[in-house]
Protein backbone atom coordinates (compact mmCIF):
# COMPACT_ATOMS: atom_id res chain seq x y z
CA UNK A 1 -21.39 54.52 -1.44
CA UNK A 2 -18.52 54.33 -3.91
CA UNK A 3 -16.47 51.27 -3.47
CA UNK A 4 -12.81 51.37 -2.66
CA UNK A 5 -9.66 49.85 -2.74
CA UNK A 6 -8.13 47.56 -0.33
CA UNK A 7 -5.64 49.12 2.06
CA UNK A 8 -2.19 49.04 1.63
CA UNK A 9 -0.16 46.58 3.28
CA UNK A 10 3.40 46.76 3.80
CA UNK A 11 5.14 43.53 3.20
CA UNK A 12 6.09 41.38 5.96
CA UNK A 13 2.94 41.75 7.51
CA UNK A 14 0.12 39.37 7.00
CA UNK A 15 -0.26 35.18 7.14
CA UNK A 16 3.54 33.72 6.13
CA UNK A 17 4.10 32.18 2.88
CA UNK A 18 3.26 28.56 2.83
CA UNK A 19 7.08 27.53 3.00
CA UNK A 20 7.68 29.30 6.48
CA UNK A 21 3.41 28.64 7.76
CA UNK A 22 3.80 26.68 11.04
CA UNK A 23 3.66 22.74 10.46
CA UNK A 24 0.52 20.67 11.60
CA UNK A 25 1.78 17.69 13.48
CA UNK A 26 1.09 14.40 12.27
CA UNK A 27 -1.42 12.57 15.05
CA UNK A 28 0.80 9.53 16.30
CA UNK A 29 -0.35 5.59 15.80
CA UNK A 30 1.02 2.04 16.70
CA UNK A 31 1.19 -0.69 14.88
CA UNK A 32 1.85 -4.33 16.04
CA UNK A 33 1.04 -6.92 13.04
CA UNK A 34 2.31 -10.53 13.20
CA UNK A 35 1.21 -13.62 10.77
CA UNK A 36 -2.38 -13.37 11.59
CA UNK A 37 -2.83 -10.59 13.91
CA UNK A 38 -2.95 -7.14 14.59
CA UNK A 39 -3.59 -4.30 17.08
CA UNK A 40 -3.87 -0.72 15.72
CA UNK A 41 -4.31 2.42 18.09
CA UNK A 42 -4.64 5.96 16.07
CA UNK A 43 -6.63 9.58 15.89
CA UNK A 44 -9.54 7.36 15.72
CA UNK A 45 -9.39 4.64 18.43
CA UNK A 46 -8.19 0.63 18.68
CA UNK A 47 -8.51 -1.55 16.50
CA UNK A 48 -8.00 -5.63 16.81
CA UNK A 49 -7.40 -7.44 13.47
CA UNK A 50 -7.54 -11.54 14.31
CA UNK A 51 -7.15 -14.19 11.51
CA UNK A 52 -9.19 -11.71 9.36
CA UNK A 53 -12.15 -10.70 12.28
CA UNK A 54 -11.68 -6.92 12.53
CA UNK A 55 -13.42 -5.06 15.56
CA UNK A 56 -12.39 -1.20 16.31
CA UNK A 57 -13.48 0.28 19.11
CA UNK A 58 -13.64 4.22 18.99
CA UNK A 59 -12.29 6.28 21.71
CA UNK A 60 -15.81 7.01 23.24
CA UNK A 61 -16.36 3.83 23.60
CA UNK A 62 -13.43 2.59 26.06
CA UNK A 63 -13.18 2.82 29.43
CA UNK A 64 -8.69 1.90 29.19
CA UNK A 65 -6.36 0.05 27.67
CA UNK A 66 -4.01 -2.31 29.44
CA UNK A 67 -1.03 -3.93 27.98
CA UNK A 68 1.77 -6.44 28.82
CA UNK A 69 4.01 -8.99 27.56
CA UNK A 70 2.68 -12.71 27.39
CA UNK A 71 4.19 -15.24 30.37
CA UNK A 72 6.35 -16.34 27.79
CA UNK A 73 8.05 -12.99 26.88
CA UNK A 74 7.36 -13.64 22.89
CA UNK A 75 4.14 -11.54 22.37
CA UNK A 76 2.40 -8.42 23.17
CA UNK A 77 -1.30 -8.57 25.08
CA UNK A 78 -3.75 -5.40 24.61
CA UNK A 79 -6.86 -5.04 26.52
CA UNK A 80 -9.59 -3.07 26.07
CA UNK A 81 -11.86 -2.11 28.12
CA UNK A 82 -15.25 -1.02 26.54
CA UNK A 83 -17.50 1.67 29.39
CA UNK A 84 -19.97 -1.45 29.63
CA UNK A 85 -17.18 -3.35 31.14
CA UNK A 86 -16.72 -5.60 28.71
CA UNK A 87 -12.55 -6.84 28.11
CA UNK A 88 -11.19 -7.53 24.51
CA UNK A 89 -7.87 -9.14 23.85
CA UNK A 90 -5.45 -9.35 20.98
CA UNK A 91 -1.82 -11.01 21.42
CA UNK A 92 0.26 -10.21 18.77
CA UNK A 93 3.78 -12.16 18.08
CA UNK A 94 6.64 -10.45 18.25
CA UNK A 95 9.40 -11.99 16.00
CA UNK A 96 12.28 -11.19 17.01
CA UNK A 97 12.10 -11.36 20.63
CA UNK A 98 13.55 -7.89 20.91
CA UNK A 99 10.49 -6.26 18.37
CA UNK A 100 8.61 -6.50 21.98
CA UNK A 101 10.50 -3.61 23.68
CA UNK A 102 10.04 -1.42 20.65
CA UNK A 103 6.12 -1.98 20.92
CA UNK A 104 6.09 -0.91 24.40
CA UNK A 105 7.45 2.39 24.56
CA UNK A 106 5.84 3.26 21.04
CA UNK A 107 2.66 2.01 22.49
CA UNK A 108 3.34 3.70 25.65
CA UNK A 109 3.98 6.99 24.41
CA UNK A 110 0.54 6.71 21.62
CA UNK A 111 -1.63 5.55 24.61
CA UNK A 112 -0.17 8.93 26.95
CA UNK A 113 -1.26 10.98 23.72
CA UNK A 114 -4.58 9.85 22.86
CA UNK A 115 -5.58 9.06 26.72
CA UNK A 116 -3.32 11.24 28.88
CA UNK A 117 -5.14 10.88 32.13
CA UNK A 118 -5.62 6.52 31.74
């Protein structure tokens, strides 16, 4: 069998040039540091950062996440809830006051993407 050339293809057909290719969004996160603390939430799960303890808990591994402000109105409290039933916490400071409000609705909308049904 003799081996021949590729077809012929007439331009604009065929994958579009990088500069036009569609865009891959970027996967949302949240990020709520203070002095000494820290609550992540990404592609990958949450993670709690507490005067330097880490712990991350994958996505598999929680049941929910809750989330509210502290009595006092001055910090955000995150909850998670691993599937043995087990409840973390991390409270994070929220300097200034109105930082708080901000947290919420990011953390409200990165929550509804990674968990969409709770």
């Amino acid at each position: 069998m003799t081996e021949q050339p590729p077809p012929h293809v007439p331009p604009g057909f065929g994958p579009p040039p990088p500069q036009y290719a569609p865009a891959v969004p970027e996967a949302p996160d949240f990020l709520a540091v203070d002095k000494h603390n820290s609550v992540v939430v990404d592609a990958s799960g949450v993670g709690f950062d507490m005067y330097d303890i880490v712990v991350d808990f994958p996505w598999a591994e929680i049941r929910s996440v809750h989330y509210r402000a502290s009595p006092d109105g001055k910090a955000l409290m995150v909850a998670v809830v691993h599937v043995d039933g087990r409840v973390y916490e991390a409270i994070v400071k929220a300097k200034p006051r109105e930082r708080l409000r901000g947290w919420f609705a990011q953390l409200a909308w990165v929550l509804g993407y990674y968990r969409p049904a709770g």
